[in-house]
N, C-alpha and C. Protein backbone atom coordinates (compact mmCIF):
# COMPACT_ATOMS: atom_id res chain seq x y z
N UNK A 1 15.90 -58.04 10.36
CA UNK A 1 15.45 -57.09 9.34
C UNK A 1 13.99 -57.34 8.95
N UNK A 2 13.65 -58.63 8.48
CA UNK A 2 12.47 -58.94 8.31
C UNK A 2 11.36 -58.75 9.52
N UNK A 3 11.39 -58.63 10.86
CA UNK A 3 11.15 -58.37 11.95
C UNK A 3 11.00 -56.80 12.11
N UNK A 4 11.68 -55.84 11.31
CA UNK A 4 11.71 -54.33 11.74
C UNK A 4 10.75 -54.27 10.30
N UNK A 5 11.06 -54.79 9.22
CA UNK A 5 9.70 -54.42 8.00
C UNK A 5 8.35 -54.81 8.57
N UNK A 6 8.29 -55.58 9.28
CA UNK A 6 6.80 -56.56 10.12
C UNK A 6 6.71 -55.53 11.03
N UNK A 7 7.09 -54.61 11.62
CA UNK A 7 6.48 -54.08 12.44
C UNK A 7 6.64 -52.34 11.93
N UNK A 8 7.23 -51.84 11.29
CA UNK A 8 7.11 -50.57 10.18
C UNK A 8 5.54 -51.11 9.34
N UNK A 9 5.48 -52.21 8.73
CA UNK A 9 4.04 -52.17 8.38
C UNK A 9 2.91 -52.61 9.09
N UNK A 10 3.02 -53.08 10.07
CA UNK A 10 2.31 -52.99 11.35
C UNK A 10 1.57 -51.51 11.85
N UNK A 11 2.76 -50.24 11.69
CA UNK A 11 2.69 -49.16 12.18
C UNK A 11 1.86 -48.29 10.96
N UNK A 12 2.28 -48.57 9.61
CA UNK A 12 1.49 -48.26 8.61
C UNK A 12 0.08 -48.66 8.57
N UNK A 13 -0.08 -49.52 8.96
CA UNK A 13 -1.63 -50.71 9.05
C UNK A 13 -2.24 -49.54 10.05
N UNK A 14 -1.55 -49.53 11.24
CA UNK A 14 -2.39 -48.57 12.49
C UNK A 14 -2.46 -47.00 11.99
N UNK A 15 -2.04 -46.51 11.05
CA UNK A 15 -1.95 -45.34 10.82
C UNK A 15 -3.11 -45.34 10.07
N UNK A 16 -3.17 -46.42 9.11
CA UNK A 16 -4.04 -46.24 7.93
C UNK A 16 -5.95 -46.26 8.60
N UNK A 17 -5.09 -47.34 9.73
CA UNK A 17 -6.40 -47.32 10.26
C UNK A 17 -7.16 -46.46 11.21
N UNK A 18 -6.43 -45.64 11.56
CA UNK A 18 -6.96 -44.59 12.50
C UNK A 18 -7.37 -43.25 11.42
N UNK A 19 -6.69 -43.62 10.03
CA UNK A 19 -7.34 -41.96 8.93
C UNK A 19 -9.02 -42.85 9.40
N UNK A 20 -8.88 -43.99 8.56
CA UNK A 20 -9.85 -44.35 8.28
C UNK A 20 -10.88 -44.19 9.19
N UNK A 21 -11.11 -44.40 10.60
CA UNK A 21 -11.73 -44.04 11.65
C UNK A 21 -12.07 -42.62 11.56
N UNK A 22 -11.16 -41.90 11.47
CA UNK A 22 -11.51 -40.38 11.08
C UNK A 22 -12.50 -40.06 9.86
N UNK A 23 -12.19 -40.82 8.75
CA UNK A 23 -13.10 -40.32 7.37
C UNK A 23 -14.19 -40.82 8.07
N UNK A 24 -14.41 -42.00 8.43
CA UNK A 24 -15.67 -43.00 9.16
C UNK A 24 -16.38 -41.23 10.15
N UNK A 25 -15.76 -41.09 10.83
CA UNK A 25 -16.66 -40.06 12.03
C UNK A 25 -16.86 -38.74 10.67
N UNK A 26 -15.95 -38.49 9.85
CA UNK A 26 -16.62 -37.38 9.01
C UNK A 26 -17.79 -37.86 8.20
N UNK A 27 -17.60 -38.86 7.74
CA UNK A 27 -18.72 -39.08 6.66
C UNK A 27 -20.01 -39.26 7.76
N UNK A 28 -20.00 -39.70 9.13
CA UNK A 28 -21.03 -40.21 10.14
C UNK A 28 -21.66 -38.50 10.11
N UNK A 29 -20.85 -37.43 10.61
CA UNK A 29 -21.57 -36.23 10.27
C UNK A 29 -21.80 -35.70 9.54
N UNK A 30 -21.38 -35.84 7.94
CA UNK A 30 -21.94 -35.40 6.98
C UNK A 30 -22.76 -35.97 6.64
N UNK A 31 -23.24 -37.02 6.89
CA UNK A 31 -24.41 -37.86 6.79
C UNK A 31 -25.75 -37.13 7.78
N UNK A 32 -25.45 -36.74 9.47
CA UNK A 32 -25.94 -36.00 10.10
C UNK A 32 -27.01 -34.49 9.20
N UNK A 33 -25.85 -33.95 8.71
CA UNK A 33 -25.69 -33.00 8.27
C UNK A 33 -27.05 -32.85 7.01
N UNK A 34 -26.82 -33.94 6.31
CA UNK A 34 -27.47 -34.52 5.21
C UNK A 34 -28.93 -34.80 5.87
N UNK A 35 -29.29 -35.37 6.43
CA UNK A 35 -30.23 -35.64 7.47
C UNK A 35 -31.02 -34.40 7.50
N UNK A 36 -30.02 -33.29 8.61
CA UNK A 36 -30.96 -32.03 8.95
C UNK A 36 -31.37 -31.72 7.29
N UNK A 37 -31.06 -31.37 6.63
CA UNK A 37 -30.92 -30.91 5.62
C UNK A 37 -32.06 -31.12 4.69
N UNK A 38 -32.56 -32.44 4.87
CA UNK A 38 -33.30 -33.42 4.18
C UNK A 38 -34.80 -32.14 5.01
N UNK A 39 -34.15 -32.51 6.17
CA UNK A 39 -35.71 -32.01 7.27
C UNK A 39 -36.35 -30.84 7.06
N UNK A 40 -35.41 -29.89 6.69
CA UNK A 40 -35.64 -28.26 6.89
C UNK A 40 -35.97 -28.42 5.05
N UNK A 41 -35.58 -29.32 4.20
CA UNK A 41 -36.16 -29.18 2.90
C UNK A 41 -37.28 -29.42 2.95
N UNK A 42 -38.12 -30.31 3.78
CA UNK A 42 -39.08 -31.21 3.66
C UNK A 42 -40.44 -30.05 4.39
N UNK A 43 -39.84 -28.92 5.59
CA UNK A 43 -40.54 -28.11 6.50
C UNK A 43 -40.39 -26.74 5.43
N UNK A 44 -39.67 -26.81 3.99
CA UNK A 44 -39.85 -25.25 3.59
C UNK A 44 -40.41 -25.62 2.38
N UNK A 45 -40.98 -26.92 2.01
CA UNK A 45 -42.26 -27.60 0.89
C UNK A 45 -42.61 -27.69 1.54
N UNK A 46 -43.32 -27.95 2.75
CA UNK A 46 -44.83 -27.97 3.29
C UNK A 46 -44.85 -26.29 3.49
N UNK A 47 -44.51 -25.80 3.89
CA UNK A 47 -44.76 -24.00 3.84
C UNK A 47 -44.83 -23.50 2.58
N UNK A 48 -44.17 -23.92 1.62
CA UNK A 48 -44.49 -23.98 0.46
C UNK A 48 -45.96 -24.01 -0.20
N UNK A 49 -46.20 -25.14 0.17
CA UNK A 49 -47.20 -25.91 -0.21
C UNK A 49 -48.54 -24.95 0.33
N UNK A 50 -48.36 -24.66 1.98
CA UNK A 50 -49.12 -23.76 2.40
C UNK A 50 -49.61 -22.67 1.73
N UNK A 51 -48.73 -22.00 1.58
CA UNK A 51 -48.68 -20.35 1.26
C UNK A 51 -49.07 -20.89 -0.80
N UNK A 52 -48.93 -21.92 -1.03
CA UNK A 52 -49.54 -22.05 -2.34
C UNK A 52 -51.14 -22.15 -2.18
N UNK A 53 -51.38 -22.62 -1.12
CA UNK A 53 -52.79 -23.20 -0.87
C UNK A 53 -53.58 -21.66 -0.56
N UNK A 54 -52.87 -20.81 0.25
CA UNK A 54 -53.42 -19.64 0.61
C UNK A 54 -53.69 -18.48 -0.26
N UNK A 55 -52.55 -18.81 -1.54
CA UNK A 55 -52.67 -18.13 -2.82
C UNK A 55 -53.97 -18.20 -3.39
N UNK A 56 -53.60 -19.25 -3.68
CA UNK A 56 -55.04 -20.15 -4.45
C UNK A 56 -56.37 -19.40 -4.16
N UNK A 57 -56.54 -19.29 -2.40
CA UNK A 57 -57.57 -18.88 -1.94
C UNK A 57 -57.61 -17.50 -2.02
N UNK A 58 -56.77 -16.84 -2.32
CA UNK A 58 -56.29 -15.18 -2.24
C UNK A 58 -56.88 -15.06 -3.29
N UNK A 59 -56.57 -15.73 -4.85
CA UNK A 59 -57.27 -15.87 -6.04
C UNK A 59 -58.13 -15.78 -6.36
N UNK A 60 -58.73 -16.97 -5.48
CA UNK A 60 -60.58 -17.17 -5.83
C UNK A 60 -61.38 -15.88 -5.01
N UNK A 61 -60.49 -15.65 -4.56
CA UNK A 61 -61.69 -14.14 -3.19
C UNK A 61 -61.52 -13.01 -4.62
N UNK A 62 -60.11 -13.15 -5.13
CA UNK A 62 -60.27 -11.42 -5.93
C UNK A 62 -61.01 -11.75 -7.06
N UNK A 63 -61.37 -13.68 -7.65
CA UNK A 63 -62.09 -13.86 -8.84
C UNK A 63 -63.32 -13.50 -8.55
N UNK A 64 -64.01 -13.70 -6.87
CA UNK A 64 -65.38 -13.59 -6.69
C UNK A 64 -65.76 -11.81 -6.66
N UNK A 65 -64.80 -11.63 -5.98
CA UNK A 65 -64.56 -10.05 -5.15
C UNK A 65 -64.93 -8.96 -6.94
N UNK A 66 -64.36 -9.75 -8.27
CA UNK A 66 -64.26 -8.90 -9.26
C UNK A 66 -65.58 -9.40 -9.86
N UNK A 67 -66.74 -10.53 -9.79
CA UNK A 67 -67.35 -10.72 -10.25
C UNK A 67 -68.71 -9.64 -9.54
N UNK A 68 -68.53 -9.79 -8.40
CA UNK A 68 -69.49 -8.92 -7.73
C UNK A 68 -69.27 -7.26 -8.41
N UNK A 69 -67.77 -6.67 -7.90
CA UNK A 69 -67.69 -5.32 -9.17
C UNK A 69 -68.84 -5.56 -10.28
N UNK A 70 -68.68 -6.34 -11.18
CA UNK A 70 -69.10 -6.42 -12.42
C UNK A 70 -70.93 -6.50 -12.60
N UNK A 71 -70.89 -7.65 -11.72
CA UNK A 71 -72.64 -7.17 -11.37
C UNK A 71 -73.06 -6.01 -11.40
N UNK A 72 -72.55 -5.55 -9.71
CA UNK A 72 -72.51 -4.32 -9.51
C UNK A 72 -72.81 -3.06 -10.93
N UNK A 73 -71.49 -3.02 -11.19
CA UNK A 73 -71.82 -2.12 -12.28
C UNK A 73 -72.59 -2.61 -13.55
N UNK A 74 -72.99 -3.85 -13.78
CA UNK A 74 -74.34 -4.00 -14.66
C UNK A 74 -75.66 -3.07 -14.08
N UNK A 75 -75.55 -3.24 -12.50
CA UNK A 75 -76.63 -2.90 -12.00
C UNK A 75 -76.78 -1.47 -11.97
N UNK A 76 -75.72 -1.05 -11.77
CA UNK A 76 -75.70 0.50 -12.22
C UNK A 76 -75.60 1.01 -13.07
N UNK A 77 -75.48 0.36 -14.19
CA UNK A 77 -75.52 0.71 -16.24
C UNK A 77 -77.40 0.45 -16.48
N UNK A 78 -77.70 -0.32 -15.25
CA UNK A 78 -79.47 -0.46 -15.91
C UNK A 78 -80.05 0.22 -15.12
N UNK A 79 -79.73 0.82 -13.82
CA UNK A 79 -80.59 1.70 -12.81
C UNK A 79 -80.22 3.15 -13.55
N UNK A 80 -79.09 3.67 -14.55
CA UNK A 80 -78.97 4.26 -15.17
C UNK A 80 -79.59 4.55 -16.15
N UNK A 81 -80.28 3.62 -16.92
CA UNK A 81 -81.03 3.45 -17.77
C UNK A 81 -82.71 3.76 -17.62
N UNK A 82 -83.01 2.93 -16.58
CA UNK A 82 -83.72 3.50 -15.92
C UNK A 82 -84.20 4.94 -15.74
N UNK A 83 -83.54 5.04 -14.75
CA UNK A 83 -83.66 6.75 -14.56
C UNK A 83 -83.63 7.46 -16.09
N UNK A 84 -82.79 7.48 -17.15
CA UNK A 84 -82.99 8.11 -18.44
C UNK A 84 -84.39 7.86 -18.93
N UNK A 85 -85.03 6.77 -19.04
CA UNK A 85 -86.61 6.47 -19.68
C UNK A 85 -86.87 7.14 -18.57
N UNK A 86 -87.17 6.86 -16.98
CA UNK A 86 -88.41 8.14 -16.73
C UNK A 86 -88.05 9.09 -16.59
């Protein structure tokens, strides 16, 4: 009897140990998984980062782009002026 419990938990031991092998290969690819994951976060902040940088520059062209307007039409409020005196 003691001989058939020794080997019923023998058989439990191998059972337990083959889930365990299994969680082991799931967690090995969710770890994988975790990995890519990490990568494609890391490649859509640097594009990020890009298209912030390109903003930026999109910015400064319409800050310069509106300063020139503004000249501009100084220059045409005094060539206006102009022309009225002669």
């Amino acid at each position: 009897r003691m001989s058939l419990v020794g080997d019923r938990m023998g058989l439990v031991g191998d059972r337990m140990g083959l889930v365990g092998d299994r969680m082991g290969l799931v967690g090995d690819r969710m770890g994988l998984v975790g990995d890519r994951m990490g990568l494609v976060g890391d490649r859509m902040s640097s594009v990020g980062d890009r298209t912030g940088s390109v903003g930026d520059r999109m910015g400064s062209v319409g800050d310069r782009t509106g300063l020139v307007g503004d000249h501009t039409g100084l220059v045409g409020d005094r060539t206006g002026l102009v022309g009225d005196h002669a």
